[in-house]
N, C-alpha and C. Protein backbone atom coordinates (compact mmCIF):
# COMPACT_ATOMS: atom_id res chain seq x y z
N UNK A 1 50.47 -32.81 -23.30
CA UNK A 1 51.02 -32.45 -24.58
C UNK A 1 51.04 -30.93 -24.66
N UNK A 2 52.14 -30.33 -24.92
CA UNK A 2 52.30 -28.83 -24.86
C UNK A 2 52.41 -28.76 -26.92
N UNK A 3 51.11 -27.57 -26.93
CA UNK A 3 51.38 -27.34 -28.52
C UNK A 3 50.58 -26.32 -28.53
N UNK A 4 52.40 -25.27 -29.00
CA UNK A 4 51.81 -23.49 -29.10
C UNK A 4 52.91 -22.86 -30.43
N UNK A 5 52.11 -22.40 -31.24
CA UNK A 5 52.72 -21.53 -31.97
C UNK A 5 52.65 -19.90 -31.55
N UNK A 6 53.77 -18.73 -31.22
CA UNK A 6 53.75 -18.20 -30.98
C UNK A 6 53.23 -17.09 -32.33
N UNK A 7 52.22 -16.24 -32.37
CA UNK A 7 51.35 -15.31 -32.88
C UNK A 7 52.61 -14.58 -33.87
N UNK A 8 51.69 -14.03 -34.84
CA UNK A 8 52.82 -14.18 -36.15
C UNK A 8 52.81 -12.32 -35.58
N UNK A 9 53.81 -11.45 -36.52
CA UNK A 9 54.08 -10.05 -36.45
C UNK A 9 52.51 -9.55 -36.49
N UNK A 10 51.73 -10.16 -37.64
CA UNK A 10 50.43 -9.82 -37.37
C UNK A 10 49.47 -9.96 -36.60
N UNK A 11 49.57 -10.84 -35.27
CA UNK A 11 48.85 -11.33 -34.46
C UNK A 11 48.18 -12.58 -35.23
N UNK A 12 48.67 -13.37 -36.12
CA UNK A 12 47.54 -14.25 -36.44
C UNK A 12 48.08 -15.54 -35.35
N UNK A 13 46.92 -16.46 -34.70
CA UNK A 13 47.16 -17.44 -34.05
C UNK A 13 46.44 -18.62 -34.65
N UNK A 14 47.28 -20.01 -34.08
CA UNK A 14 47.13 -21.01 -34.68
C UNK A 14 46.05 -21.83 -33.71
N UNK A 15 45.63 -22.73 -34.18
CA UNK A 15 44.93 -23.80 -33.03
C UNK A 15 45.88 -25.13 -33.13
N UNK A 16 45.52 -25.88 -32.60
CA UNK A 16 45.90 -27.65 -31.83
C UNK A 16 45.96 -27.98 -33.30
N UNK A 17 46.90 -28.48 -33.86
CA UNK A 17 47.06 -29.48 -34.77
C UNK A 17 48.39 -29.14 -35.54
N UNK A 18 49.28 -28.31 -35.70
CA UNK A 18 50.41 -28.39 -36.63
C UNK A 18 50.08 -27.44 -37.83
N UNK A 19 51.46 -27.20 -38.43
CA UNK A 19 51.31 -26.25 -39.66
C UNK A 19 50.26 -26.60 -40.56
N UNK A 20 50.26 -28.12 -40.82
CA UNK A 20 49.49 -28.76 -41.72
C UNK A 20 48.34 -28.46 -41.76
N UNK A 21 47.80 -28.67 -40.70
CA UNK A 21 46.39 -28.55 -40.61
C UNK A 21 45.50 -26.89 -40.40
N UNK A 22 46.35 -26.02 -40.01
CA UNK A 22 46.16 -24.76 -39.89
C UNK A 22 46.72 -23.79 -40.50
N UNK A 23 47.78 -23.57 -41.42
CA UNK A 23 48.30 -23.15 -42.71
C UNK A 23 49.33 -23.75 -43.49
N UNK A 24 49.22 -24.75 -43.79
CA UNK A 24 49.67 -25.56 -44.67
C UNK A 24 48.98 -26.54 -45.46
N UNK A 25 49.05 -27.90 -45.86
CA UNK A 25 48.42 -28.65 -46.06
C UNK A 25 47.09 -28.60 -46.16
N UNK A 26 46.34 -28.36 -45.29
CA UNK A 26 44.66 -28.77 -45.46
C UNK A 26 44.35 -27.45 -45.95
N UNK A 27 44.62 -26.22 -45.63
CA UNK A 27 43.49 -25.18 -46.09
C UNK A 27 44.64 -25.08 -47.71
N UNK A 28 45.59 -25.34 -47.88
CA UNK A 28 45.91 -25.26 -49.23
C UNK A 28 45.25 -26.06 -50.21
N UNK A 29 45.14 -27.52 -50.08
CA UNK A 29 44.23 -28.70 -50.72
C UNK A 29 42.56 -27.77 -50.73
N UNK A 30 42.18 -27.20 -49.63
CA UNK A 30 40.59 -27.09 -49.62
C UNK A 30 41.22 -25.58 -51.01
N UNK A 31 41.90 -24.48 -50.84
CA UNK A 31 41.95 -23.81 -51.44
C UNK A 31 42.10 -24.31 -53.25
N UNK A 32 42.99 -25.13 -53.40
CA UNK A 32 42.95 -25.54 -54.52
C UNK A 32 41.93 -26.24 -54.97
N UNK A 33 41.22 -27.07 -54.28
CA UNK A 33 39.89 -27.54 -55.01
C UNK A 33 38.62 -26.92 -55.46
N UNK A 34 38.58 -25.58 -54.57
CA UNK A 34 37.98 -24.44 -54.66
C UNK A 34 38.22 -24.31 -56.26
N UNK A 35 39.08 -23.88 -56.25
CA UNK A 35 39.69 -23.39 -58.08
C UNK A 35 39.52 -24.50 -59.01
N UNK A 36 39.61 -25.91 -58.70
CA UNK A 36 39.05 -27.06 -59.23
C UNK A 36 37.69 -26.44 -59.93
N UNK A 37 36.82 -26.21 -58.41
CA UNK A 37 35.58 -26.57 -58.75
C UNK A 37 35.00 -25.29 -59.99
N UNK A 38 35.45 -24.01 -60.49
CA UNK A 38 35.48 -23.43 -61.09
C UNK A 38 36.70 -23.98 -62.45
N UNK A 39 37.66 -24.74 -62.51
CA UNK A 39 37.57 -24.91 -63.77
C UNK A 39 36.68 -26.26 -64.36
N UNK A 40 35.81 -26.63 -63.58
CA UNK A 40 35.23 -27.62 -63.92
C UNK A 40 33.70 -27.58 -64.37
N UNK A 41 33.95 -26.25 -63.95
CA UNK A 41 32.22 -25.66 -64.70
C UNK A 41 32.22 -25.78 -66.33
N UNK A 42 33.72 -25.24 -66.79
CA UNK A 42 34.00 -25.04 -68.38
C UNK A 42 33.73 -27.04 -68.59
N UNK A 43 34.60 -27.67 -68.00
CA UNK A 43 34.70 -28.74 -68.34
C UNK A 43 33.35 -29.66 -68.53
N UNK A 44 32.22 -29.33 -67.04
CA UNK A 44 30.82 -29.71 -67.83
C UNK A 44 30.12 -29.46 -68.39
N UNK A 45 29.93 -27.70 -69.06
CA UNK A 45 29.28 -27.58 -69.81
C UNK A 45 29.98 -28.27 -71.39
N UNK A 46 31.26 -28.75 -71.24
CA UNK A 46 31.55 -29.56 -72.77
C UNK A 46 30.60 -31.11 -72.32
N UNK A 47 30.42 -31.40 -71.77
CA UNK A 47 29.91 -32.61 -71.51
C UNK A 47 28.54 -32.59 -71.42
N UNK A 48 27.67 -31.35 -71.43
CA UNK A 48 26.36 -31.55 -71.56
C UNK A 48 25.80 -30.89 -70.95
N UNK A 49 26.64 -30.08 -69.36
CA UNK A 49 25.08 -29.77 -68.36
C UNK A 49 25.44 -28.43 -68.72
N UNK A 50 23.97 -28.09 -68.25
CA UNK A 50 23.89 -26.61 -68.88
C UNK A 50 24.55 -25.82 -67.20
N UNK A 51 25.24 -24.85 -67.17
CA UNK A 51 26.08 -24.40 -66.07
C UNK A 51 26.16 -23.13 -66.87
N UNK A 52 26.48 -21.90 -65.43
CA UNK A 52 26.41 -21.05 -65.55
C UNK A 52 28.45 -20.69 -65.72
N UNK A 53 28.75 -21.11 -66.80
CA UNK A 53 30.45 -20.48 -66.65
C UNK A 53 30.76 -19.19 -66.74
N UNK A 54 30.18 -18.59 -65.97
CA UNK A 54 30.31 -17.20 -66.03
C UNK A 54 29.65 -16.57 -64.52
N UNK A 55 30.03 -17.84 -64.14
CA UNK A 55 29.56 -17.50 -62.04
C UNK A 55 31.03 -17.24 -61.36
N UNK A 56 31.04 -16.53 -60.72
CA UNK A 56 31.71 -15.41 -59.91
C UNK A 56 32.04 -15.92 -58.84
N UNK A 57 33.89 -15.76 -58.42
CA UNK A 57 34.44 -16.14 -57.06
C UNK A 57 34.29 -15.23 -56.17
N UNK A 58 34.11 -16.00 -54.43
CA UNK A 58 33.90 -15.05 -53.31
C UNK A 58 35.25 -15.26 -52.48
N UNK A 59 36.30 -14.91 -52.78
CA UNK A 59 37.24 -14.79 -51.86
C UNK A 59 36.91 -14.83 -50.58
N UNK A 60 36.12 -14.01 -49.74
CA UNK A 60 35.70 -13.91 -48.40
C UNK A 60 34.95 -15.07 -48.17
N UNK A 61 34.35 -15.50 -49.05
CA UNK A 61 33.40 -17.02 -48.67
C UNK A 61 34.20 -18.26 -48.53
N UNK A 62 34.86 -18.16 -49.23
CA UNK A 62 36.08 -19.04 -49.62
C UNK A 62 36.97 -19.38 -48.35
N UNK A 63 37.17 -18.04 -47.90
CA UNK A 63 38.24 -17.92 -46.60
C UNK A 63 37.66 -18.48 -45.63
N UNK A 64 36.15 -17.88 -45.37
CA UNK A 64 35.45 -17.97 -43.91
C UNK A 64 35.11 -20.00 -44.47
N UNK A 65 34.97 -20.05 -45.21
CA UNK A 65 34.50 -21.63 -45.22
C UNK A 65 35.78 -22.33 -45.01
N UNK A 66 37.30 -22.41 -45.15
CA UNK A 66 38.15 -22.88 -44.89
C UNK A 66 38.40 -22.49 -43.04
N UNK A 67 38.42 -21.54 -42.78
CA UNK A 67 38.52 -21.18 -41.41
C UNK A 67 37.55 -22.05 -40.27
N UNK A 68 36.49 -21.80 -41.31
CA UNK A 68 35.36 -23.00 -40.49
C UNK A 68 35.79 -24.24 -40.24
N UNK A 69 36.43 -24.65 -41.52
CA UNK A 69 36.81 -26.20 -41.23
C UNK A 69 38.39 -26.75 -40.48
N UNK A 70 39.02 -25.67 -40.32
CA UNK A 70 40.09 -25.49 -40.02
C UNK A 70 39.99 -25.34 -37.98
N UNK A 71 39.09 -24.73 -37.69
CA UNK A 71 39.02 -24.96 -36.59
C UNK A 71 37.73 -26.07 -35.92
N UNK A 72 37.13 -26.42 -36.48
CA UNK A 72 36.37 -28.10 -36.66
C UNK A 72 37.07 -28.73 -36.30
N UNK A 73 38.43 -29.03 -36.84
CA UNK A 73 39.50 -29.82 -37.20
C UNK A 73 40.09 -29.63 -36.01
N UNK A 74 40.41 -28.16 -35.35
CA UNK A 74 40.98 -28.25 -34.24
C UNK A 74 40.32 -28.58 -32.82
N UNK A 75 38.93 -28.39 -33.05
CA UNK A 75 38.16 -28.63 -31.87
C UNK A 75 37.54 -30.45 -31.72
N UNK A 76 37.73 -30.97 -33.35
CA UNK A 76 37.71 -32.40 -32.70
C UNK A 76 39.07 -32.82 -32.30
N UNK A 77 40.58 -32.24 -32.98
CA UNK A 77 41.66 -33.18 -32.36
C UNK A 77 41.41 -32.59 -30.44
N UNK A 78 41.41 -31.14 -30.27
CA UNK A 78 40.86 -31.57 -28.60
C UNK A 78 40.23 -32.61 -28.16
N UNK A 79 38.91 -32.51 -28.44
CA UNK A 79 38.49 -33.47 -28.21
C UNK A 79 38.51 -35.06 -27.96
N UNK A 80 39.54 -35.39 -29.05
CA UNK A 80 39.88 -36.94 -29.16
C UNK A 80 40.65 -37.01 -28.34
N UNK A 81 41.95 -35.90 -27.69
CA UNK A 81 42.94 -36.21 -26.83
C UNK A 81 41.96 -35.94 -25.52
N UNK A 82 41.33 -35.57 -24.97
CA UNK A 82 40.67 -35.35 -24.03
C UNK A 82 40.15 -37.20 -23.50
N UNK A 83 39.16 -37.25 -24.88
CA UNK A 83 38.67 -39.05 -24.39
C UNK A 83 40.05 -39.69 -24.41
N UNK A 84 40.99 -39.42 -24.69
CA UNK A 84 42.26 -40.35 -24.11
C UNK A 84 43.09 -40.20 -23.07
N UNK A 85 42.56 -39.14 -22.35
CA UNK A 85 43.01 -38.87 -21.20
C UNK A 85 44.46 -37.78 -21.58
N UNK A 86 44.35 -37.39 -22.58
CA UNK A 86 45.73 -36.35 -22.57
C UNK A 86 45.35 -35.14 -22.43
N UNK A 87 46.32 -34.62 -21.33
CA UNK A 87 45.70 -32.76 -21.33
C UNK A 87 47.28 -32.30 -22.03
N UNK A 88 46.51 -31.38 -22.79
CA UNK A 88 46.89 -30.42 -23.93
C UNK A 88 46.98 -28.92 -23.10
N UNK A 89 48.52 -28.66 -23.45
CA UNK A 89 48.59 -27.17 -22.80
C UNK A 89 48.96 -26.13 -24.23
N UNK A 90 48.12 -25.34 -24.25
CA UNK A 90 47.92 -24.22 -25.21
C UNK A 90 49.68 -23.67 -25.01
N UNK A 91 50.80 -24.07 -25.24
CA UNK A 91 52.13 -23.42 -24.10
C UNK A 91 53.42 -23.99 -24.60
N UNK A 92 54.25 -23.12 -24.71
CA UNK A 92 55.41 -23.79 -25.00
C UNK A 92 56.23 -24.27 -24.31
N UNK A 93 56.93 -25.51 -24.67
CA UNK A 93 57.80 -25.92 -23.52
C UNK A 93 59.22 -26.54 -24.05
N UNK A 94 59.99 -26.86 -22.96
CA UNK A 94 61.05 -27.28 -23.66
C UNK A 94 61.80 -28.19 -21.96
N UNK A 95 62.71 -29.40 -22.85
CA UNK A 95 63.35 -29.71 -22.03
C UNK A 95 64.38 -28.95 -21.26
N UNK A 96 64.22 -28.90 -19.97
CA UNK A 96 64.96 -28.55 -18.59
C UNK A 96 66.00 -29.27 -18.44
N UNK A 97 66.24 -30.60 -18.62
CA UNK A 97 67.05 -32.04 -18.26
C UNK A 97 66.69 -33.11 -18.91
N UNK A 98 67.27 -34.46 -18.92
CA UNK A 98 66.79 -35.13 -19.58
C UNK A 98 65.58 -35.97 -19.21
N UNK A 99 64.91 -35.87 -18.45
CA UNK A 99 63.52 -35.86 -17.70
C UNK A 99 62.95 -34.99 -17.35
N UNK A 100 62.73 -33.97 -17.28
CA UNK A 100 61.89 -32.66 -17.04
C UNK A 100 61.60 -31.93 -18.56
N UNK A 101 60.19 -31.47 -18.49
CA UNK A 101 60.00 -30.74 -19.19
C UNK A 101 59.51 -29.25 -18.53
């Protein structure tokens, strides 16, 4: 399986899994729940628990904890194609013919 995104103007590079999983989809969902979990501080202190609504976002914590899970994500899909016997080339490719890649 050949799967390479070529490095953006900024040098940023992707790992094994698709837009989705490496800037799209998953770190957007983890980003938005992030912001969940801060408007939901207002929402329990109406319900009773005593919470500090007036606790402070870490952008940088935020990032490095999505990045964490973002390449987790890429080091088990290695992994799973590995126990199935698929080798994965970090590489782009393209059909040559209609049998060759």
């Amino acid at each position: 399986m050949a799967d390479y995104v070529r490095p953006t103007p900024l040098g940023s590079k992707w790992g094994i899994g698709g837009t989705c999983v490496n800037v799209g989809c998953i770190p957007k969902k983890m980003m938005h729940w992030a912001a969940l979990c801060g408007e939901n501080l207002h929402d329990a202190k109406a319900c009773g628990w005593d919470v500090n609504v007036n606790a402070t976002h870490n952008w940088e914590k935020m990032q490095t904890a999505v990045a964490k899970h973002i390449r987790s994500l890429n080091h088990k899909y290695e992994d799973e194609l590995k126990e199935l016997g698929v080798v994965w080339y970090n590489a782009a490719a393209c059909f040559s013919d209609a049998h060759t890649i």
